[in-house]
Protein backbone atom coordinates (compact mmCIF):
# COMPACT_ATOMS: atom_id res chain seq x y z
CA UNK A 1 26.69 23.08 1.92
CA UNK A 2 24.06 23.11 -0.55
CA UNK A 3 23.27 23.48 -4.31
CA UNK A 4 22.45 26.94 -5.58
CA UNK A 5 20.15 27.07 -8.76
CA UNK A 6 17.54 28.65 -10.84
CA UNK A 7 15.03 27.19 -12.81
CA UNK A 8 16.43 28.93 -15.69
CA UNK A 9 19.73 26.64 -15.74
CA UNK A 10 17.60 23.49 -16.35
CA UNK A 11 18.84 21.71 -13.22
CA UNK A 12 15.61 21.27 -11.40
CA UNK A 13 14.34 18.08 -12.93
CA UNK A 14 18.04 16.79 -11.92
CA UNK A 15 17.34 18.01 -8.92
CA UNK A 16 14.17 15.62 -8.62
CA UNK A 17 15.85 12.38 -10.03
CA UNK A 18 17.02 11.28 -6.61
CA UNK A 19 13.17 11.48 -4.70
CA UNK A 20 12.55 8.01 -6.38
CA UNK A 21 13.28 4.44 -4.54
CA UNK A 22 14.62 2.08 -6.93
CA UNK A 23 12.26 -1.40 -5.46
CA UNK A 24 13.21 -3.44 -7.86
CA UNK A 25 16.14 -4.03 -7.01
CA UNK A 26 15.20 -5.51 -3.98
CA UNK A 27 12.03 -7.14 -5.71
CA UNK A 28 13.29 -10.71 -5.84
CA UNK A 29 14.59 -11.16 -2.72
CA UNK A 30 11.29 -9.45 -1.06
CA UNK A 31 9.63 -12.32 -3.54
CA UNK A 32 11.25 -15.03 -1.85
CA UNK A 33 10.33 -13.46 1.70
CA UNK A 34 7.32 -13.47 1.30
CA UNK A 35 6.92 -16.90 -0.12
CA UNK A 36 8.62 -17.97 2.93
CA UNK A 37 5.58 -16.94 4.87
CA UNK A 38 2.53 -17.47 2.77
CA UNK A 39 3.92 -20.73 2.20
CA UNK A 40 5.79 -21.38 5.66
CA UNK A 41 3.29 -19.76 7.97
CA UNK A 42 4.26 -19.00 11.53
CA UNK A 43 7.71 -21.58 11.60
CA UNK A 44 8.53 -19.71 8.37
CA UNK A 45 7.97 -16.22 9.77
CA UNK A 46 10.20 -16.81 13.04
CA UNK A 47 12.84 -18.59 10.74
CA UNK A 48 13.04 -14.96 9.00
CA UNK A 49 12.78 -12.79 12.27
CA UNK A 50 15.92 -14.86 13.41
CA UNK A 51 17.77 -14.46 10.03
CA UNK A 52 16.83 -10.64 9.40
CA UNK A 53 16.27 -9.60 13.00
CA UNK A 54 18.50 -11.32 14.85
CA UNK A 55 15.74 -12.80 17.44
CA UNK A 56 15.04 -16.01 17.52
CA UNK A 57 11.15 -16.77 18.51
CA UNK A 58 8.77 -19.51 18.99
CA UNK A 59 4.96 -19.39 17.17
CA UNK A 60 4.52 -18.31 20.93
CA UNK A 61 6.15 -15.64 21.07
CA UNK A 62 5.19 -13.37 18.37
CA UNK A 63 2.19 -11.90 19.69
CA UNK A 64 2.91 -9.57 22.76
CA UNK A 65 0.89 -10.26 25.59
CA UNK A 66 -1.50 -7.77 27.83
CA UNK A 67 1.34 -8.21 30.70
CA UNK A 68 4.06 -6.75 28.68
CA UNK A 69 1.58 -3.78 27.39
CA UNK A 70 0.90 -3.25 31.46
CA UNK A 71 4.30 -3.27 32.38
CA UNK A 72 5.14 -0.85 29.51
CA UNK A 73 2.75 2.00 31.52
CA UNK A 74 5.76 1.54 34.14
CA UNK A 75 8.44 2.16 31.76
CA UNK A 76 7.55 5.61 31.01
CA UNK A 77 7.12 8.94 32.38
CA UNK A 78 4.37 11.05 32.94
CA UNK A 79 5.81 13.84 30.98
CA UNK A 80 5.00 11.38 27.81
CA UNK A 81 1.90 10.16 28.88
CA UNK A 82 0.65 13.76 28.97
CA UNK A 83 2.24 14.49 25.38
CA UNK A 84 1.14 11.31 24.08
CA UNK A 85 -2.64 12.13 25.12
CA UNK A 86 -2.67 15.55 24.35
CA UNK A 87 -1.52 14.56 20.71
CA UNK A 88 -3.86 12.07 20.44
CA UNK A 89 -6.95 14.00 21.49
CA UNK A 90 -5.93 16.18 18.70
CA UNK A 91 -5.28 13.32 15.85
CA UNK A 92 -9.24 12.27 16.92
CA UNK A 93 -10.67 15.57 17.19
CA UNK A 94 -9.02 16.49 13.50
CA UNK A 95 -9.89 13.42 11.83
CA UNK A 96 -13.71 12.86 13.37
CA UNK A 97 -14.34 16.28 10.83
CA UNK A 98 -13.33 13.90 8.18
CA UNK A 99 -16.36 11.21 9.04
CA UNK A 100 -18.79 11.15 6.00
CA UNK A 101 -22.30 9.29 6.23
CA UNK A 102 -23.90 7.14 4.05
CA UNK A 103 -26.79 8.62 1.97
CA UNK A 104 -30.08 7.58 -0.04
CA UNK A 105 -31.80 9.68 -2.68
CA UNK A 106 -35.37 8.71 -3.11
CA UNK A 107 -36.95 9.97 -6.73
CA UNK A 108 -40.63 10.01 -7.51
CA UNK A 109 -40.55 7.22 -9.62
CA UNK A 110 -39.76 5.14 -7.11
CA UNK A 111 -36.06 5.27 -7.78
CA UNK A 112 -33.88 4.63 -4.82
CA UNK A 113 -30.40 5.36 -5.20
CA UNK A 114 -27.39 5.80 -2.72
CA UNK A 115 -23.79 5.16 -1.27
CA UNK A 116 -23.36 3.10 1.72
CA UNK A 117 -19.90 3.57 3.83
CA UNK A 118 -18.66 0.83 5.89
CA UNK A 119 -15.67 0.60 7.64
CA UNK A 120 -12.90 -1.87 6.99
CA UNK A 121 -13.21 -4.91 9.54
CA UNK A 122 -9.56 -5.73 9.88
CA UNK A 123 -6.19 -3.29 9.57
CA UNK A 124 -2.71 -3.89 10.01
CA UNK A 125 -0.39 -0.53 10.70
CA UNK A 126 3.19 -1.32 10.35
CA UNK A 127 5.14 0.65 12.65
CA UNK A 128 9.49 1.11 12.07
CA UNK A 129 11.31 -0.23 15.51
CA UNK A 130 13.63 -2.21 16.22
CA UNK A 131 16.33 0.63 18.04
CA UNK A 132 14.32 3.04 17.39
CA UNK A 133 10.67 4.18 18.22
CA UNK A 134 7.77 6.02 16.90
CA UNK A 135 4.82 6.37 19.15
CA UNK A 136 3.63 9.19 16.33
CA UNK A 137 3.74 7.28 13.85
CA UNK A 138 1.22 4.55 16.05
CA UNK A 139 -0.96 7.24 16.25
CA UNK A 140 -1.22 8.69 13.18
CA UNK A 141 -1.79 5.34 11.66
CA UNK A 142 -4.40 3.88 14.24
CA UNK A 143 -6.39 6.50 15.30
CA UNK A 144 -8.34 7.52 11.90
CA UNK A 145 -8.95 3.55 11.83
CA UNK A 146 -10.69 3.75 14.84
CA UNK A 147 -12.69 7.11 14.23
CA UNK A 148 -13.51 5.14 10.90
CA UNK A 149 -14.76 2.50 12.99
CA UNK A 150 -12.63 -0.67 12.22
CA UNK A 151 -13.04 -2.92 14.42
CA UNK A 152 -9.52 -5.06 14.95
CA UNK A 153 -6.64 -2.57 14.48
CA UNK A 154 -3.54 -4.79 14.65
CA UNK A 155 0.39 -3.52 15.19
CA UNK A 156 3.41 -5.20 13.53
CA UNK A 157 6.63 -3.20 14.80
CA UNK A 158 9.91 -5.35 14.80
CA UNK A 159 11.78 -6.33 18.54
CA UNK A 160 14.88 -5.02 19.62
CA UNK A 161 17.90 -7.58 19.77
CA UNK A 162 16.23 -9.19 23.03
CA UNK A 163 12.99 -9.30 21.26
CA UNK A 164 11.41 -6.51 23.01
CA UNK A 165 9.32 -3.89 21.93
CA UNK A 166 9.94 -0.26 22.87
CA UNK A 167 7.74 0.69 25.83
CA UNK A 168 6.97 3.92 24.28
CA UNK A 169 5.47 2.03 21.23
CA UNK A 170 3.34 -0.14 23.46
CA UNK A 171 1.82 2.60 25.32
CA UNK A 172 1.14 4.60 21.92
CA UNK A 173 -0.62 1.59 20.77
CA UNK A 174 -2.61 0.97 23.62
CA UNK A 175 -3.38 4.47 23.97
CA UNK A 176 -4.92 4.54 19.70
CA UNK A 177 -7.34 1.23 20.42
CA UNK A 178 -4.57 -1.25 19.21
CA UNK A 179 -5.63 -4.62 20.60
CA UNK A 180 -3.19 -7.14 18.74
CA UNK A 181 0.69 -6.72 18.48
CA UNK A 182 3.18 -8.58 16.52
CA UNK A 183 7.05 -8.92 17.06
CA UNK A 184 8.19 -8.43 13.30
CA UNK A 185 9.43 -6.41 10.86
CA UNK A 186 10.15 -5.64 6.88
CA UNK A 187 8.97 -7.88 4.25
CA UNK A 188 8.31 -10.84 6.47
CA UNK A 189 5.89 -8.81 8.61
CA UNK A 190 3.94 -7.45 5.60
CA UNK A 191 3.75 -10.87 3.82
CA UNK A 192 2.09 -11.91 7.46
CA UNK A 193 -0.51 -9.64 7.73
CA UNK A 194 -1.48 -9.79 4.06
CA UNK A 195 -2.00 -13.74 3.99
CA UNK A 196 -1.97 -14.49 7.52
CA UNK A 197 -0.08 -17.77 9.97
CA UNK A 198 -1.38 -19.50 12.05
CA UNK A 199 -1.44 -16.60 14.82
CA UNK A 200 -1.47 -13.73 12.48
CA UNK A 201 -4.90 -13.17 10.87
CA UNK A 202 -4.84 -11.81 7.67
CA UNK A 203 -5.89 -7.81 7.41
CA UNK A 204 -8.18 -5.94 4.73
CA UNK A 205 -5.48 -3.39 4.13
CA UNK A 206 -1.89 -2.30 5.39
CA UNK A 207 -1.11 1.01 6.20
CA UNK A 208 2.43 2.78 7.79
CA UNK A 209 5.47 3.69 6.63
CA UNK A 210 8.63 1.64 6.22
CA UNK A 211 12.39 0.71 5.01
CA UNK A 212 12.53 -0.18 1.29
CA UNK A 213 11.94 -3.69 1.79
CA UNK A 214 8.41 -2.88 3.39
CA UNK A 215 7.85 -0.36 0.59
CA UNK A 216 8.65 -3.15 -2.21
CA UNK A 217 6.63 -5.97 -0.07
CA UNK A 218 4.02 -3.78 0.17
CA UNK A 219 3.95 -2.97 -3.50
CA UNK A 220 3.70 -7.02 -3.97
CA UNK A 221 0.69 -7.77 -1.67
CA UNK A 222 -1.33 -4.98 -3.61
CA UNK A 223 -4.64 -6.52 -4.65
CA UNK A 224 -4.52 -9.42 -2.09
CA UNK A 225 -4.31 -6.02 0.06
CA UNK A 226 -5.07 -2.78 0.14
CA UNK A 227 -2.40 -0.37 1.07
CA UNK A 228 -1.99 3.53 2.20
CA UNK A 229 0.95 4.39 -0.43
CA UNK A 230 4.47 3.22 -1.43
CA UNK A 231 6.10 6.24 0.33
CA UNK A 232 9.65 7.35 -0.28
CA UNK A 233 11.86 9.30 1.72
CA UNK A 234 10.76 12.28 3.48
CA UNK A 235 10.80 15.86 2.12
CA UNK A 236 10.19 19.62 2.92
CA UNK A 237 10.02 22.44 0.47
CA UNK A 238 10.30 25.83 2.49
CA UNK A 239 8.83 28.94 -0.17
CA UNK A 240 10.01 32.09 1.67
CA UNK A 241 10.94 36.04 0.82
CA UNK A 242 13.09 38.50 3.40
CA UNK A 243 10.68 38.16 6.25
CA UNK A 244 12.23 34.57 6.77
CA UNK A 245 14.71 34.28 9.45
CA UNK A 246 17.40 32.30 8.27
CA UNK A 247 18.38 30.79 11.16
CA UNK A 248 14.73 28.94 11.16
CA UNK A 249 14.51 28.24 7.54
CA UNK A 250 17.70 26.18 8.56
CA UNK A 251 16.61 24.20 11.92
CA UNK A 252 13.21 23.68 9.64
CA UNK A 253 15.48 21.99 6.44
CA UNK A 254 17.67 20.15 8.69
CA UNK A 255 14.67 19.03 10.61
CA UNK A 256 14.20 17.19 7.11
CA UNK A 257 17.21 16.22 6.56
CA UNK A 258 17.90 14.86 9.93
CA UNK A 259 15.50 11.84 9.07
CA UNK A 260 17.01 9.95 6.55
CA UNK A 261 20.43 10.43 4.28
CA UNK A 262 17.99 9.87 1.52
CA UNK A 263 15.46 13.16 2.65
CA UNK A 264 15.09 15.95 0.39
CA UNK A 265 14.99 19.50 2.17
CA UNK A 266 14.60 23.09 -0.36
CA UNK A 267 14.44 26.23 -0.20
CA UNK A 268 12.70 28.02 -2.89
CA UNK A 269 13.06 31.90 -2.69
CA UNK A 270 13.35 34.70 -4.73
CA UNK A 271 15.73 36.52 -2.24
CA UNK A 272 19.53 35.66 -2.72
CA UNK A 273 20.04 37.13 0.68
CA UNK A 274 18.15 34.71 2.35
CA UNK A 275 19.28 31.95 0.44
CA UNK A 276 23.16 32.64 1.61
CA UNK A 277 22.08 33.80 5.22
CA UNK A 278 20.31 29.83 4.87
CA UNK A 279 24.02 28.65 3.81
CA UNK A 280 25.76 30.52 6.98
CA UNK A 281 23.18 29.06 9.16
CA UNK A 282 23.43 25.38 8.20
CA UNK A 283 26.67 25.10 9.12
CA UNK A 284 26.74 26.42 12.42
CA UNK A 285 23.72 24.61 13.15
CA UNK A 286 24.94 21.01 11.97
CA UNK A 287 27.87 20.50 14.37
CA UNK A 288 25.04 20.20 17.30
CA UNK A 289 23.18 17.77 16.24
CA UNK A 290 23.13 14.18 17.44
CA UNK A 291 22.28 13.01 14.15
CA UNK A 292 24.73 15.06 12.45
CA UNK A 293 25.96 12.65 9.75
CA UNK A 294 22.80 12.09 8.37
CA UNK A 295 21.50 15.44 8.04
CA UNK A 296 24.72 16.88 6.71
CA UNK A 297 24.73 14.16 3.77
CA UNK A 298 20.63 14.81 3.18
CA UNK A 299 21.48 18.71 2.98
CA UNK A 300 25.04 18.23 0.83
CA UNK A 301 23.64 16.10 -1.61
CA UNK A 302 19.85 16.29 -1.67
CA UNK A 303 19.39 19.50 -0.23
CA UNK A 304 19.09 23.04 -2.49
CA UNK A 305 17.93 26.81 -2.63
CA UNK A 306 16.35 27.71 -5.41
CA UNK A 307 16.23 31.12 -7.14
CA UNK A 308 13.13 32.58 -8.37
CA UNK A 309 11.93 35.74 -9.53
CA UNK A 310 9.59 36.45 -7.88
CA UNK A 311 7.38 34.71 -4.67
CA UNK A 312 4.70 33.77 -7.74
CA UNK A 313 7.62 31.85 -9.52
CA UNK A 314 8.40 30.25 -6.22
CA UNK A 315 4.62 28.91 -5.70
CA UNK A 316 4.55 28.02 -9.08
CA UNK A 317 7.99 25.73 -8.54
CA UNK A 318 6.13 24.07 -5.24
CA UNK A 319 3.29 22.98 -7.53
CA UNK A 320 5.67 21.75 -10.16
CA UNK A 321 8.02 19.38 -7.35
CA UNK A 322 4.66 18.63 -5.23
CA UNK A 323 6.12 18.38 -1.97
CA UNK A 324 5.61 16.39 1.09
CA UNK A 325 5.61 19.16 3.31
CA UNK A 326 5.12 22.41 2.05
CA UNK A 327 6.38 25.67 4.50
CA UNK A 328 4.90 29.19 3.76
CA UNK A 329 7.58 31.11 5.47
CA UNK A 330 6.11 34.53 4.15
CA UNK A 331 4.55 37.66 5.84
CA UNK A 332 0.52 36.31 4.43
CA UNK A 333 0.50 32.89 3.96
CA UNK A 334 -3.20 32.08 3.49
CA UNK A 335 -2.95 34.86 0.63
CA UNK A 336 -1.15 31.83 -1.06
CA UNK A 337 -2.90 28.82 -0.15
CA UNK A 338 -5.64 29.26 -3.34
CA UNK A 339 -2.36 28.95 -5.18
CA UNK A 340 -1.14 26.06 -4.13
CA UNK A 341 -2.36 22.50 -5.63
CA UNK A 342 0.37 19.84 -4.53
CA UNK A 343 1.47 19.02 -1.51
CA UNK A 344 0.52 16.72 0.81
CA UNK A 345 0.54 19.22 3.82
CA UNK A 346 0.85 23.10 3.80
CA UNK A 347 2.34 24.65 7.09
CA UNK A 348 1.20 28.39 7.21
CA UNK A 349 3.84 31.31 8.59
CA UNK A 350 6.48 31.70 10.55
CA UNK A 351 5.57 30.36 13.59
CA UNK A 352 3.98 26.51 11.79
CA UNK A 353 6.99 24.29 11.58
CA UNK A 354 6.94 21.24 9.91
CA UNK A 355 7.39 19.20 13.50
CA UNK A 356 4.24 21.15 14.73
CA UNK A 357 2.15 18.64 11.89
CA UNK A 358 4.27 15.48 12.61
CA UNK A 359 3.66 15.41 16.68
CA UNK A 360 0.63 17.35 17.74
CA UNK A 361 -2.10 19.36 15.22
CA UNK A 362 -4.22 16.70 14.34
CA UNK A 363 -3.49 16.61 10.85
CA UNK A 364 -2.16 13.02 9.91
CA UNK A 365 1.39 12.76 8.88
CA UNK A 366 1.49 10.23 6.52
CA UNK A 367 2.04 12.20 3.20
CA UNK A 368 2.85 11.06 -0.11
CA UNK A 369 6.27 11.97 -1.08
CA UNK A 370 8.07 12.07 -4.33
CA UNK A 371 5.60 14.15 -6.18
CA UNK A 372 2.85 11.53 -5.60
CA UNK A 373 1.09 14.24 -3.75
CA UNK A 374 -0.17 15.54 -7.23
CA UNK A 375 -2.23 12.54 -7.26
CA UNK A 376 -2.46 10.86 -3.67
CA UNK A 377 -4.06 12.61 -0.29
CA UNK A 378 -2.54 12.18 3.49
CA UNK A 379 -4.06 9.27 5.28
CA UNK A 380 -7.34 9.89 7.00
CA UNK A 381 -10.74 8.17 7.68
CA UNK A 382 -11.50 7.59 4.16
CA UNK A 383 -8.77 5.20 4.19
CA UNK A 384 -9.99 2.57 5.94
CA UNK A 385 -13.81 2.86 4.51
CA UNK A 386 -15.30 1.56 1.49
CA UNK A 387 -18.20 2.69 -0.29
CA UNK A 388 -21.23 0.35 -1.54
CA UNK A 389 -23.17 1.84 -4.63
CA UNK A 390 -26.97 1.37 -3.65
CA UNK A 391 -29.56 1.35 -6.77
CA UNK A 392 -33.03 0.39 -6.39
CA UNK A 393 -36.06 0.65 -9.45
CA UNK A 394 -39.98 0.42 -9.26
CA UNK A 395 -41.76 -0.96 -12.04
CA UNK A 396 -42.39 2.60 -13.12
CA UNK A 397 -39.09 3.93 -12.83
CA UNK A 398 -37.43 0.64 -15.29
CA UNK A 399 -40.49 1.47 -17.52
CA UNK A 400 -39.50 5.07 -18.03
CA UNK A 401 -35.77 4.19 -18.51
CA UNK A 402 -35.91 0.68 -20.23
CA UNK A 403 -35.62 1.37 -23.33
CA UNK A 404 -32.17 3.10 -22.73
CA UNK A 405 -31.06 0.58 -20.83
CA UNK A 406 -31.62 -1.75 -24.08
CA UNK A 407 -30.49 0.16 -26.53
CA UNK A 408 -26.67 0.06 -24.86
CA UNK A 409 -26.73 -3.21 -24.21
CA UNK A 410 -27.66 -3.49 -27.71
CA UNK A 411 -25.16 -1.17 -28.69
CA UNK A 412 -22.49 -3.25 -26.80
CA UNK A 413 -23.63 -6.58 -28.45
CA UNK A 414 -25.12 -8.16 -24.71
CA UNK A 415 -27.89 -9.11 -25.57
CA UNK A 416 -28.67 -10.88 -22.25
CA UNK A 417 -28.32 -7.39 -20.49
CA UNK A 418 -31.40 -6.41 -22.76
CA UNK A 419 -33.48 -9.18 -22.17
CA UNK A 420 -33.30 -9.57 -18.35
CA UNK A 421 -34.46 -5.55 -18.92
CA UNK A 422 -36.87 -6.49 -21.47
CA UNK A 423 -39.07 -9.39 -19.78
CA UNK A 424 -39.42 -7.01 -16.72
CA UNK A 425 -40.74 -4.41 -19.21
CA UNK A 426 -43.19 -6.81 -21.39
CA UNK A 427 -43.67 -8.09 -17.41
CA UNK A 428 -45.49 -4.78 -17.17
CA UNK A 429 -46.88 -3.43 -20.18
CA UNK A 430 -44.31 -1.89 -22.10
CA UNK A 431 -43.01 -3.63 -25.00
CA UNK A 432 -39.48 -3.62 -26.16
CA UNK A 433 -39.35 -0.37 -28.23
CA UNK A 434 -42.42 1.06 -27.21
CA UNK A 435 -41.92 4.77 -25.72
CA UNK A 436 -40.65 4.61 -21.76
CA UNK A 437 -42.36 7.97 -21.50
């Protein structure tokens, strides 16, 4: 069912060749999308929601209106309405820890120095539809922009084949302060809310997962945008010893595996046991699934145990791949958790499954993925902020320093940095090369 290795056979790096998303070879034609918009604007945009979406729309029609948001309250049941709160209450309260305030450091020289944090004024969250929906994913995405304090949060999640969106989606949206909502999806929607038609308005940054075409257009509007991260399929690393029951080490991989054909799922472990009781269990457990397909061709050909020495090794090898989702499936987890320096969430014991973070904690659950987390962070508040250096001198304070300040502009052959320091200085009393002290 799945591969079998230890590090010592030299397979694990082989192992890790398939994370990566090859964009570019969908670069061109994601070029030529969104061309098609920037240049096209709103008659462009519908002409590629007919011809990748199969809707056809007016300029009209794009933007869902506060009547179809109303009647999407109707649509669903209380059951989800309570879930769909009692998540959300929980994204908020996590993510309001993560609010930092702007600061000021006054010296007695008169130096003033400090960081001002603003929020973002205008976000875009993409949000996968179409068949399917994701009211998590609205959440996750929207409500640190609001706790951050942006002030227009807009959606763009592509219709169904009747150009509808799912109810569920407009009721998570409505629910995390989104105000604006677009009917569109992939490349076309990303080119929109990066430079904007006639009823799109263009955004500061982009944030949300996506297909590879959103992943690649993304990549493209970089610098005319800012974006979360060019994520990659999803993955979970599961480190666990002979406390583990096998039968949950399995539901938690094929929880994984059951997202995309493309997921990663591993066990590390220094227990054969476990690893073949993992085996057994994957294949009684697959024949029940509704998305049984997918997961079995995620676990058959992405999926793997690997066989350490010890529980150490096993850290060591969850470091080394830098997971997604990291499971500590062991009798002490936290004893661990100084140990561990990539991923982009760790899910402590047996008792923390990975769904636990995706639906209700608070933690956000857009990771990075495909050992990015060794350099990138989940989304949060600091995403949609941006910090403004603040530096203010007295005349005594530039006296004291000038002649620093001078001597590297000198050093770096501006001489016009020097003088606009030096005439301030001569301005009051201190020559150029006279002590600052």
């Amino acid at each position: 069912m799945f591969r079998i290795i230890k590090p010592a056979d030299g397979r694990l790096d082989e192992l890790l060749q398939h994370r990566s998303v090859d964009l570019q070879r969908v670069d061109e034609r994601v070029k030529e999308i969104i061309d098609t918009v920037r240049h096209g604007g709103d008659d462009g945009l519908c002409q590629l929601i007919a011809g990748l979406d199969g809707v056809r729309l007016t300029p009209s029609q794009i933007k869902v209106r506060e009547e179809e948001i109303r009647a999407a309250y109707q649509q669903v049941n209380e059951d989800f309405l309570a879930a769909l709160r009692a998540a959300a209450q929980n994204i908020t309260r996590y993510h309001r820890r993560q609010l930092r305030n702007s600061w000021l450091d006054a010296q007695d020289d008169g130096t003033v120095l400090g960081q001002l944090i603003t929020p973002l004024h205008r976000v875009g969250i993409y949000v996968p539809g179409g068949k399917a929906s994701y009211p998590s994913s609205v959440l996750m995405n929207a409500i640190p922009a609001a706790v951050a304090g942006v002030e227009e949060i807009v959606m763009a999640t592509p219709p169904d084949r009747s150009g509808q969106i799912n109810p569920h989606t407009l009721v998570a949206a409505a629910e995390a302060g989104v105000r604006e909502i677009y009917r569109a999806g992939g490349a076309h929607a990303v080119a929109a809310l990066a430079f904007g038609t006639e009823t799109i308005s263009r955004v500061d940054k982009i944030v949300g997962p996506g297909n590879i075409y959103v992943t690649a257009a993304k990549r493209r509007v970089f610098g005319t945008v800012d974006i979360d991260m060019l994520a990659g399929p999803s993955e979970v690393l599961v480190v666990a010893d002979d406390s583990a029951d096998p039968a949950l080490v399995a539901a938690d991989m094929l929880a994984q595996a059951e997202h995309d054909e493309m997921a990663s799922a591993w066990l590390v472990t220094p227990s054969v046991q476990l690893a073949a009781g993992v085996q057994g269990e994957l294949v009684r457990q697959l024949p029940s699934l509704v998305r049984r397909a997918v997961a079995e061709k995620s676990i058959r050909e992405r999926g793997a145990a690997i066989i350490t020495e010890t529980l150490e090794e096993a850290v060591d090898i969850a470091n080394y791949i830098a997971p997604e989702h990291l499971e500590l499936l062991v009798p002490d987890p936290c004893r661990w958790l100084g140990r561990i320096r990539n991923a982009g969430a760790v899910f402590l014991g047996h008792f923390s499954p990975e769904p636990v973070g995706d639906y209700l904690a608070g933690p956000n659950h857009v990771l990075p993925t495909g050992g990015t987390a060794r350099f990138f962070s989940p989304l949060g508040v600091d995403a949609f902020v941006k910090k403004t250096s603040i530096i203010g001198y007295s005349p005594q304070a530039l006296a004291r320093h000038g002649k620093h300040i001078v001597t590297l502009a000198m050093t770096e052959g501006l001489d016009a940095h020097a003088k606009s320091v030096q005439l301030r200085m001569s301005l009051h009393g201190v020559a150029p090369g006279e002590s600052t002290r």
